[in-house]
Protein backbone atom coordinates (compact mmCIF):
# COMPACT_ATOMS: atom_id res chain seq x y z
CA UNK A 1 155.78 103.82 80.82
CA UNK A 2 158.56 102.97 83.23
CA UNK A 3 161.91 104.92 83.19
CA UNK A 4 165.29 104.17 84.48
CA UNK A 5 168.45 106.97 84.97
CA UNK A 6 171.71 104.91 84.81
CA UNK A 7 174.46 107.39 85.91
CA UNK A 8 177.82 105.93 84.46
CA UNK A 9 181.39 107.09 86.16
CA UNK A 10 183.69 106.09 88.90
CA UNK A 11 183.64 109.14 90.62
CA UNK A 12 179.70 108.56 91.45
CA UNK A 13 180.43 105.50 92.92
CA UNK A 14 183.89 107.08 95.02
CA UNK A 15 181.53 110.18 96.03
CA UNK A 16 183.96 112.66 94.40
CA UNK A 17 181.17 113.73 92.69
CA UNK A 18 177.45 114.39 93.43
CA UNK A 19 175.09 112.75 91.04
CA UNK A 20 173.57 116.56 90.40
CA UNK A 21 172.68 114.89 86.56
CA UNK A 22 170.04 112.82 87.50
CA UNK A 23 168.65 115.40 89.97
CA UNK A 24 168.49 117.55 87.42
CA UNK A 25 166.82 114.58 85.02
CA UNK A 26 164.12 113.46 87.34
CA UNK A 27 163.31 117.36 87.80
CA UNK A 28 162.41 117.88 84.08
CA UNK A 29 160.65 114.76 83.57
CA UNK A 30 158.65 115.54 86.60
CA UNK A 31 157.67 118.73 84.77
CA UNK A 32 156.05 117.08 81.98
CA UNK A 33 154.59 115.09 84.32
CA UNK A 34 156.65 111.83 83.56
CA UNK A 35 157.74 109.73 86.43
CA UNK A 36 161.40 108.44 86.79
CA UNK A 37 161.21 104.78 88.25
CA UNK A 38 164.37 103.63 88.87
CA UNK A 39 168.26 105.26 89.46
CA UNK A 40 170.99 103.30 88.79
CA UNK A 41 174.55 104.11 88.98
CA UNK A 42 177.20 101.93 88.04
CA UNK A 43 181.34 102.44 87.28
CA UNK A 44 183.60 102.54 84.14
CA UNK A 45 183.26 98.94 83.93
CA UNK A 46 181.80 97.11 80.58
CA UNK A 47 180.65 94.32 82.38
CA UNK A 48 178.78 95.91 84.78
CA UNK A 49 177.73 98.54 82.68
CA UNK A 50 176.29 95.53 80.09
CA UNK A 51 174.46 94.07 83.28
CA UNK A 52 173.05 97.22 84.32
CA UNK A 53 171.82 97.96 80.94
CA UNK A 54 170.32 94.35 80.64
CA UNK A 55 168.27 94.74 83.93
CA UNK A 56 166.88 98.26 82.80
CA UNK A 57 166.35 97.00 79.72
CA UNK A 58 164.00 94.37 81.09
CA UNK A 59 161.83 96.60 83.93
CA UNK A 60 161.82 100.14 81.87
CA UNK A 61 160.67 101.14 78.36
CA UNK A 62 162.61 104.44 78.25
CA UNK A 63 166.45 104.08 79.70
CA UNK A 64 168.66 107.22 79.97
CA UNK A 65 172.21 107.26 80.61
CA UNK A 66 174.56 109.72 81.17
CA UNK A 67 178.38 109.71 81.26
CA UNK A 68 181.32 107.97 79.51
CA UNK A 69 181.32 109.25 76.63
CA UNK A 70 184.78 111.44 76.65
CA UNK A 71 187.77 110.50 74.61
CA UNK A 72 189.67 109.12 76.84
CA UNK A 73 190.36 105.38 77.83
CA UNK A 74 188.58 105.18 80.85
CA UNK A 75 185.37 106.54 78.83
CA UNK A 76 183.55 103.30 77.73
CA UNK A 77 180.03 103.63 77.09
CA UNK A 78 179.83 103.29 73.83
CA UNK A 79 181.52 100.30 74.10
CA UNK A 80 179.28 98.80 76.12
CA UNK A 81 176.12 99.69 74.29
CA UNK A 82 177.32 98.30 71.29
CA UNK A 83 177.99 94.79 73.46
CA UNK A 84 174.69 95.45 74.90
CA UNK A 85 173.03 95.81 71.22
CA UNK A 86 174.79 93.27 69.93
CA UNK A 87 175.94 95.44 66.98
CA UNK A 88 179.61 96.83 65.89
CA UNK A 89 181.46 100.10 66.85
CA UNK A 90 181.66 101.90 63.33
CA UNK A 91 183.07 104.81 62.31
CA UNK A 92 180.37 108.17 61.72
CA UNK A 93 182.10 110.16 58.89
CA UNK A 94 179.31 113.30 59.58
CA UNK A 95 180.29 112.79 63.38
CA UNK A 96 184.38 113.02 62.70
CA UNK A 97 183.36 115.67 60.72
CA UNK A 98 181.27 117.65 62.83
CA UNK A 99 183.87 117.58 65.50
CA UNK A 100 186.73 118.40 63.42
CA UNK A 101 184.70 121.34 62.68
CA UNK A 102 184.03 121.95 66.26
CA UNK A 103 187.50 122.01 67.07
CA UNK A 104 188.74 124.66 64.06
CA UNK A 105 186.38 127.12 65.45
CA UNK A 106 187.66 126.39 68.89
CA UNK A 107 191.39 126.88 67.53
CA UNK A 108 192.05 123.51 69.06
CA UNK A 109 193.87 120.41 67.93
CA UNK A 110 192.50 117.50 67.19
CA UNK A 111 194.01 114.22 68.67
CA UNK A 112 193.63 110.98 68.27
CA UNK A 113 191.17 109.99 71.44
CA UNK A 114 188.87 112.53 70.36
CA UNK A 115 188.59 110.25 66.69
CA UNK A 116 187.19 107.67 69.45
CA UNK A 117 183.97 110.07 69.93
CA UNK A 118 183.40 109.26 66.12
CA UNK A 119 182.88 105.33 66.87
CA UNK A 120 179.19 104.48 67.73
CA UNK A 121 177.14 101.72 67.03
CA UNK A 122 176.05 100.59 64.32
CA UNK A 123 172.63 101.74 63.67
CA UNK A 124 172.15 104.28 65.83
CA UNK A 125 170.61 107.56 65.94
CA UNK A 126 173.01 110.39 66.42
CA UNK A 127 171.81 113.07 68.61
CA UNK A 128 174.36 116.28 68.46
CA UNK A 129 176.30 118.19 70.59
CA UNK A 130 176.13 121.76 70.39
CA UNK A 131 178.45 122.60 72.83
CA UNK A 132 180.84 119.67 73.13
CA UNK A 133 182.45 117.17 70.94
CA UNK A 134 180.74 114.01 72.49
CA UNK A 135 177.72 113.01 70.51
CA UNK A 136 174.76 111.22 72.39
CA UNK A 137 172.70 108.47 70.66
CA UNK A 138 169.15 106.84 70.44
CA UNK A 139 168.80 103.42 69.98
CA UNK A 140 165.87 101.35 70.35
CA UNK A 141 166.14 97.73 71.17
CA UNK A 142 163.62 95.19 72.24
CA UNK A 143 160.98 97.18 73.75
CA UNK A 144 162.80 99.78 75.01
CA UNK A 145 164.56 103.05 73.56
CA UNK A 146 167.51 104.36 75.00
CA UNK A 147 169.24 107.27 75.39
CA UNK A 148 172.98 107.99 75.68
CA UNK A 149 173.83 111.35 76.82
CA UNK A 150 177.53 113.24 77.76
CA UNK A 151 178.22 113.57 81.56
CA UNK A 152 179.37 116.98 81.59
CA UNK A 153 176.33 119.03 82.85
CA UNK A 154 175.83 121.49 79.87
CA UNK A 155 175.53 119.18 77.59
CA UNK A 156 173.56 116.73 79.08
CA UNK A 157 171.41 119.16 79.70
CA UNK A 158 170.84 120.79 76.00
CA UNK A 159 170.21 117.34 74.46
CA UNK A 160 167.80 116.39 77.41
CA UNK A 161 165.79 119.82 76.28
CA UNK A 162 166.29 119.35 72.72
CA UNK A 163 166.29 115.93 71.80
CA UNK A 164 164.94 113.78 74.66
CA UNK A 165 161.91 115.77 75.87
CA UNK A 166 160.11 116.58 73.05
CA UNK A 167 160.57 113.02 72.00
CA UNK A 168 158.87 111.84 75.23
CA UNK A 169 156.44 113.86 75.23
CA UNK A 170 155.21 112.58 71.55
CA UNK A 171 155.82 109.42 71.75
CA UNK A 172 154.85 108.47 75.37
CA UNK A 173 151.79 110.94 76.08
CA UNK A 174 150.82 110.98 79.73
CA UNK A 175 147.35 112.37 81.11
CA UNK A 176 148.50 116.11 82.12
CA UNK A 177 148.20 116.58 86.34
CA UNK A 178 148.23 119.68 88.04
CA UNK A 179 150.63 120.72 90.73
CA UNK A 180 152.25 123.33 92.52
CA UNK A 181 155.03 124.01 94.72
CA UNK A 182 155.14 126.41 97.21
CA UNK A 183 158.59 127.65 99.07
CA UNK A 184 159.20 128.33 102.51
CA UNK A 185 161.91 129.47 104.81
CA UNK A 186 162.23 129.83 108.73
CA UNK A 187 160.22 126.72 109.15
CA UNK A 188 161.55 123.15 109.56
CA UNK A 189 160.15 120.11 108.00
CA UNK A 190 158.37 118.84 110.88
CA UNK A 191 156.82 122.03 112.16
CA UNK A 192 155.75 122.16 108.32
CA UNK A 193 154.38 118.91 108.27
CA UNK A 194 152.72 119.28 111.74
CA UNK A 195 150.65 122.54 110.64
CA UNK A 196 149.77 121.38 107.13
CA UNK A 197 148.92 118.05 107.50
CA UNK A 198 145.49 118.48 109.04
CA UNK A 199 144.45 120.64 106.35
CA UNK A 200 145.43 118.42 103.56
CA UNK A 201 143.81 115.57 105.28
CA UNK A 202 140.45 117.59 103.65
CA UNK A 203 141.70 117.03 99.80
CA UNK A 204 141.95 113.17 99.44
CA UNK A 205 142.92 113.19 96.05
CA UNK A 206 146.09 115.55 96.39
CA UNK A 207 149.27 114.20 97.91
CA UNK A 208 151.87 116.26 99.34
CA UNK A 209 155.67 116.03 99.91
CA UNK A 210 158.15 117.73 101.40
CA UNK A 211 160.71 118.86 100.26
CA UNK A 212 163.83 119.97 102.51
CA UNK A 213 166.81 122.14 100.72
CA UNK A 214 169.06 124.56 102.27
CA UNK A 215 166.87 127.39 100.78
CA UNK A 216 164.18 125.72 103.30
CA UNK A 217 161.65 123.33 102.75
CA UNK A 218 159.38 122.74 99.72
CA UNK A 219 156.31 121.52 100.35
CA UNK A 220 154.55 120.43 96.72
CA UNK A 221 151.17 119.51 96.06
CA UNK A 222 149.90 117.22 92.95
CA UNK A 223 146.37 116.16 92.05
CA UNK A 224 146.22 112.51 90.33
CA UNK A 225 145.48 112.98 86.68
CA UNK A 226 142.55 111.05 86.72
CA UNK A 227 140.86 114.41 88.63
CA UNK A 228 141.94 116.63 86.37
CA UNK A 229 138.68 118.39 85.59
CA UNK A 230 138.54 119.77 89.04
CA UNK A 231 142.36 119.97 89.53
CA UNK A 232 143.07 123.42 89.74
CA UNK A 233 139.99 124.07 91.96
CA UNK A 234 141.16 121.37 94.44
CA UNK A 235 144.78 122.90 94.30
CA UNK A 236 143.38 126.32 94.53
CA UNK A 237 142.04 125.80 97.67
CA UNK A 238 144.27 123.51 99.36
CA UNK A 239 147.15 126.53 98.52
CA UNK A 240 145.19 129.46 99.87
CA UNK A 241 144.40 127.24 103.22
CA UNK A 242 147.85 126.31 103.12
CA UNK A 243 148.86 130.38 102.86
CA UNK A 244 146.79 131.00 105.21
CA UNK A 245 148.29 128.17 107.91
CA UNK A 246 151.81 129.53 107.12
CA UNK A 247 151.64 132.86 106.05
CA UNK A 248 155.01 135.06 105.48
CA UNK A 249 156.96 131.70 105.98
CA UNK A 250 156.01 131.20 101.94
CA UNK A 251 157.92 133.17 99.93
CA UNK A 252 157.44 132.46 96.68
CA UNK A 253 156.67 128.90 94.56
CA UNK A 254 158.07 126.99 91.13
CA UNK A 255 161.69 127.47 90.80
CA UNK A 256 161.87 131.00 92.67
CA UNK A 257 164.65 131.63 94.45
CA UNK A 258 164.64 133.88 97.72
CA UNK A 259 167.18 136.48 96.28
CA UNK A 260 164.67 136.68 93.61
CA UNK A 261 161.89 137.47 95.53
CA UNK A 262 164.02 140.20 97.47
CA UNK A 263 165.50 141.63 94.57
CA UNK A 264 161.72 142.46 93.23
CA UNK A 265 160.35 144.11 96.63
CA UNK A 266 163.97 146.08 96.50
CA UNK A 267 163.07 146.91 92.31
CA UNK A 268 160.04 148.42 93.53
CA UNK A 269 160.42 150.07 96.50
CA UNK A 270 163.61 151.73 94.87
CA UNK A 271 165.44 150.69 97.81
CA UNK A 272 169.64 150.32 98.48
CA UNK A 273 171.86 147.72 100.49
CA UNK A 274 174.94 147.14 101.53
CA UNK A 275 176.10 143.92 103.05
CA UNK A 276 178.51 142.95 105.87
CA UNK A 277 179.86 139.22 106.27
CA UNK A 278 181.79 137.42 108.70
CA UNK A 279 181.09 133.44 108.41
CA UNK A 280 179.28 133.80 105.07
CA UNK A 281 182.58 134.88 103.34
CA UNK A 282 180.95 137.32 100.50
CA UNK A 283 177.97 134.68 99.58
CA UNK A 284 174.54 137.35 100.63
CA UNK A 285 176.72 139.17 98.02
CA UNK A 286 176.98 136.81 96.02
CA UNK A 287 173.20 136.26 96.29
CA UNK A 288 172.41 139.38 95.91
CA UNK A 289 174.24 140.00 92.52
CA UNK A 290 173.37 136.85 90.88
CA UNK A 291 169.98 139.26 89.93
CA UNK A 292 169.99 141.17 86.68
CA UNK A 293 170.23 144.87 87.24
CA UNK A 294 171.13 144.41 90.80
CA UNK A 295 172.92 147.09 90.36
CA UNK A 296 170.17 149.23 91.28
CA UNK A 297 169.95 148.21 94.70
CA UNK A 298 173.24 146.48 95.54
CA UNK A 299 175.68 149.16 96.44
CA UNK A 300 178.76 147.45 98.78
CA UNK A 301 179.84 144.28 100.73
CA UNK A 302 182.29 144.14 103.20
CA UNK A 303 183.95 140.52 104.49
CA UNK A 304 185.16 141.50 107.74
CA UNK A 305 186.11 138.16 108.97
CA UNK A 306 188.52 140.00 111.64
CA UNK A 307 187.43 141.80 115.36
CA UNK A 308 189.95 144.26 113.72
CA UNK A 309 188.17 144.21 110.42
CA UNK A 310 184.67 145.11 112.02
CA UNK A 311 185.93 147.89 114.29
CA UNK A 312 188.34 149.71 111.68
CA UNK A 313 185.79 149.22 108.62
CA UNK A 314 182.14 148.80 110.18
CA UNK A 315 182.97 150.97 113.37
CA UNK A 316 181.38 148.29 115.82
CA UNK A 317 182.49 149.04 118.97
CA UNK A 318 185.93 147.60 120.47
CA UNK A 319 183.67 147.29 124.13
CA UNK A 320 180.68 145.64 122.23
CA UNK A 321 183.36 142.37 120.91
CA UNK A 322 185.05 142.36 123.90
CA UNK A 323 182.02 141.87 126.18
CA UNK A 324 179.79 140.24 123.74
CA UNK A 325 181.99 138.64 121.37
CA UNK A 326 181.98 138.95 117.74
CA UNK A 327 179.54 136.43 117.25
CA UNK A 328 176.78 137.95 119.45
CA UNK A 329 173.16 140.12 118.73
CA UNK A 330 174.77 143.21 119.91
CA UNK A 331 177.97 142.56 117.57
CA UNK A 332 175.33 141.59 114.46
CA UNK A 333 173.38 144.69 115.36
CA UNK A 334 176.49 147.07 114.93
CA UNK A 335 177.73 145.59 111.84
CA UNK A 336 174.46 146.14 110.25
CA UNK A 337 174.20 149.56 111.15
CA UNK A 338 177.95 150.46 110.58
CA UNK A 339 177.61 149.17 107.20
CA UNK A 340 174.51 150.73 106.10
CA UNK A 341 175.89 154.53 107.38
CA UNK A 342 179.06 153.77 105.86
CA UNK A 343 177.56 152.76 102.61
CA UNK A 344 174.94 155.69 102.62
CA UNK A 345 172.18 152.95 101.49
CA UNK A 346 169.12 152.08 102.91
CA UNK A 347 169.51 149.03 104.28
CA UNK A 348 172.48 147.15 106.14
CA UNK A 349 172.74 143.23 106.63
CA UNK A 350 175.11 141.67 108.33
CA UNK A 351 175.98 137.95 109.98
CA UNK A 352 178.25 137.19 112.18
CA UNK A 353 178.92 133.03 113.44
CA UNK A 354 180.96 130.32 113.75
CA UNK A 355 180.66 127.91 111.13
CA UNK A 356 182.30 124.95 111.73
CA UNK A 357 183.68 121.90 111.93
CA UNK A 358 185.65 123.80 115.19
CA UNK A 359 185.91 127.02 116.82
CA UNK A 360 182.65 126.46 118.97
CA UNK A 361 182.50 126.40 123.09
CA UNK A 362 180.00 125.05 125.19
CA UNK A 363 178.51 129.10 125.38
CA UNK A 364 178.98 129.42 121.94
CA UNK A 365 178.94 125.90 120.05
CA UNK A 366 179.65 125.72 116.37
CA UNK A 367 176.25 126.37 114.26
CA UNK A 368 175.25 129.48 116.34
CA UNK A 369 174.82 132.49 113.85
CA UNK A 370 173.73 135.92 114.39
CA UNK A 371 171.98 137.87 111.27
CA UNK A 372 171.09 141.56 111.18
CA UNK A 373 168.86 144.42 109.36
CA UNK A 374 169.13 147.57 109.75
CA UNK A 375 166.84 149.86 107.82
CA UNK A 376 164.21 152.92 108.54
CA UNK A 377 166.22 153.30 111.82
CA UNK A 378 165.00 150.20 113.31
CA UNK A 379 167.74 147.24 113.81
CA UNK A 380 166.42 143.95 113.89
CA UNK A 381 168.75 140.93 115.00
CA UNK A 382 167.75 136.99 114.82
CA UNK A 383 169.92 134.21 116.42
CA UNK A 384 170.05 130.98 115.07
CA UNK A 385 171.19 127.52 115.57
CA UNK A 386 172.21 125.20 112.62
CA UNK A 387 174.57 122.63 112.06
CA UNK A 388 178.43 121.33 112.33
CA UNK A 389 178.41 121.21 108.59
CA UNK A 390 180.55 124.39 107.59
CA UNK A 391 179.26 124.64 103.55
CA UNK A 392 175.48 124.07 104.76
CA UNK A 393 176.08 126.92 107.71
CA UNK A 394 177.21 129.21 105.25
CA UNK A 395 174.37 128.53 102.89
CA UNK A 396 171.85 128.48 105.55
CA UNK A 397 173.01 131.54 106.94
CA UNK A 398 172.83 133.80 103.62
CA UNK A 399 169.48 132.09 102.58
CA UNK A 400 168.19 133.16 106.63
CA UNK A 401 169.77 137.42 106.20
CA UNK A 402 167.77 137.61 102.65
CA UNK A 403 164.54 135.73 104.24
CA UNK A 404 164.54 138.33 107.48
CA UNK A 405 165.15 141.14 104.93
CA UNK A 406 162.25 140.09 103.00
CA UNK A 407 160.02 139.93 106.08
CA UNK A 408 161.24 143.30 107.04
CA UNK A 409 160.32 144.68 103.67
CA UNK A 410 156.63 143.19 104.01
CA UNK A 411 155.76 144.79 107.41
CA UNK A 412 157.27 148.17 105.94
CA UNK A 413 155.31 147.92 102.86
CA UNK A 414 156.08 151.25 101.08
């Protein structure tokens, strides 16, 4: 089985926006173990759409595509398809219907465009929306089936997890491998790579990627199917030699997420923080609260994006900014302590740094970040270098105050 994403909109192509939907698509076929082949994106154009479906049509035996399928006139999918299929657009009375439902409970009106979401064609299989008006369709043709599905995230998403998948996985069963993926942070790629790679070199049949995010790099591990009676012995091993080789620089595997892994050691040791932020702007917070029940632990947060702002509100030390600066390890020392007393919690954090694109100096270039911990009366500072991009610095810099927390936590196991 070969399968082919084909990403439909103008705004892919333009970069206004990020082709997140068939990230997200390769991500949950890869966890049923399916294999996505081919990525195609192509623009709100029914010739080129027509072509792109022809060429997936002829190299893949499951096609889906994603976008298009709004009700207004630069949405034309469905159009296409039905040019593709060589069959009419006709009108699905239990579609209009559906809609029109859709929209009473929404206490919206009704227009004309959205009767357009109503024309399909003719002989396909409707798959519903149960969040939006835009129905998706199967269709098999040749020896292919395809898939239509709605841009817009959410739904895409549901029909992928209700429709799409389970048909997959019955019609096109695979042989089941085993993998695992284990998450790191305060490690780059290559050092990764460079510590691993010996190790792995012992398990022929398991190949290994990595996997670089702004959370830090992934490194995953997969055994071919075809060794599948000792998989998870192979795997086992590999991962505890692998544990072994990096040691606190894993944090967690799967789909865990650092602020999940600190919110659990702070569940359990009953511990409370408070947070202060300079070039993170409130996002450790946000980090932080995204937990359920973080409540618990998270007490306060402070953006003090001002010298003023630190002295008045953290009490950091007008002499400490003015010979140090405010991006500095003494100034990311006091903040974390100022906001920890302050807040009456148990912990502080704090980071202090210039972001980016400008502000930086040949002493100070943009990228440089100072983090902080305070907690058990021991301060702990880390200085860090990253890069001129000012979204990644900020993300970078949240992800690095919850990973040096986390360390802290493990060394002062309670």
């Amino acid at each position: 089985m070969k399968v082919e994403l084909i990403s439909i909109g103008d705004e892919l192509l333009s970069g206004f926006i990020e082709n997140r939907n068939a990230a997200f698509i390769g991500k949950m076929l890869n966890a049923v173990n399916i294999s996505v082949d081919y990525i195609t994106a192509v623009g709100d154009n029914v010739k080129n759409m027509v072509e792109a479906l022809n060429i997936a049509c002829n190299r893949a035996s499951v096609i889906i595509a994603t976008g298009g399928l709004g009700p207004t006139s630069d949405d034309k999918t469905m159009q296409a398809a039905a040019k593709f299929f060589d069959k009419k657009l006709i009108f699905y009375d239990e579609v209009m219907d559906s809609i029109r439902k859709k929209f009473i409970r929404m206490n919206k009106v009704l227009t004309r465009e959205n009767q357009k979401q109503a024309e399909l064609p003719e002989g396909a299989e409707v798959i519903r929306n149960t969040i939006g008006s835009a129905p998706g369709i199967k269709f098999r043709h040749k020896n292919s089936v395809f898939f239509f599905l709605p841009g817009v995230p959410s739904e895409m998403r549901h029909m992928l997890e209700d429709e799409v998948l389970p048909y997959l996985t019955h019609h096109y069963p695979v042989m089941e491998g085993k993998q695992i993926i284990l998450r790191t942070a305060g490690i780059s790629e290559s050092e990764v790579s460079s510590q691993i790679e010996p190790l792995i070199e012992k398990f022929p049949e398991i190949t290994i990627a990595y996997l670089p995010q702004v959370s830090g790099v992934q490194v995953k591990l997969k055994v071919n199917p075809k060794n599948k009676n000792n998989a998870e012995s192979m795997l086992h091993k590999a991962e505890n030699r692998i544990r072994n080789k990096l040691g606190k620089y894993i944090y967690g595997t799967g789909d865990e997420t650092i602020e999940q892994i600190v919110a659990q050691l702070l569940f359990d040791r009953k511990l409370t923080v408070s947070v202060a932020e300079s070039c993170t702007g409130g996002l450790i917070s946000h980090k932080l609260t995204n937990i359920p029940g973080s409540s618990s632990y998270y007490k306060r947060g402070f953006i003090t994006y001002t010298n003023t702002s630190k002295i008045k509100i953290l009490n950091v030390s007008e002499a400490t900014i003015k010979k140090y600066g405010a991006v500095s390890e003494q100034t990311a020392a006091e903040m974390a302590e100022g906001v920890r007393k302050i807040s009456n919690t148990d912990i502080g954090l704090s980071a202090t740094g210039i972001a980016g694109p400008g502000g930086g100096t040949d002493q100070k270039p943009v990228g440089l970040v100072f983090v902080g911990c305070s907690y058990r009366g021991l301060t702990v500072t880390e200085k860090y270098r990253f890069y001129r991009d000012r979204i990644w610095n900020k993300q970078r810099t949240a992800v690095t105050v919850l990973d040096l927390l986390r360390r802290i936590l493990l060394d002062n196991t309670v």
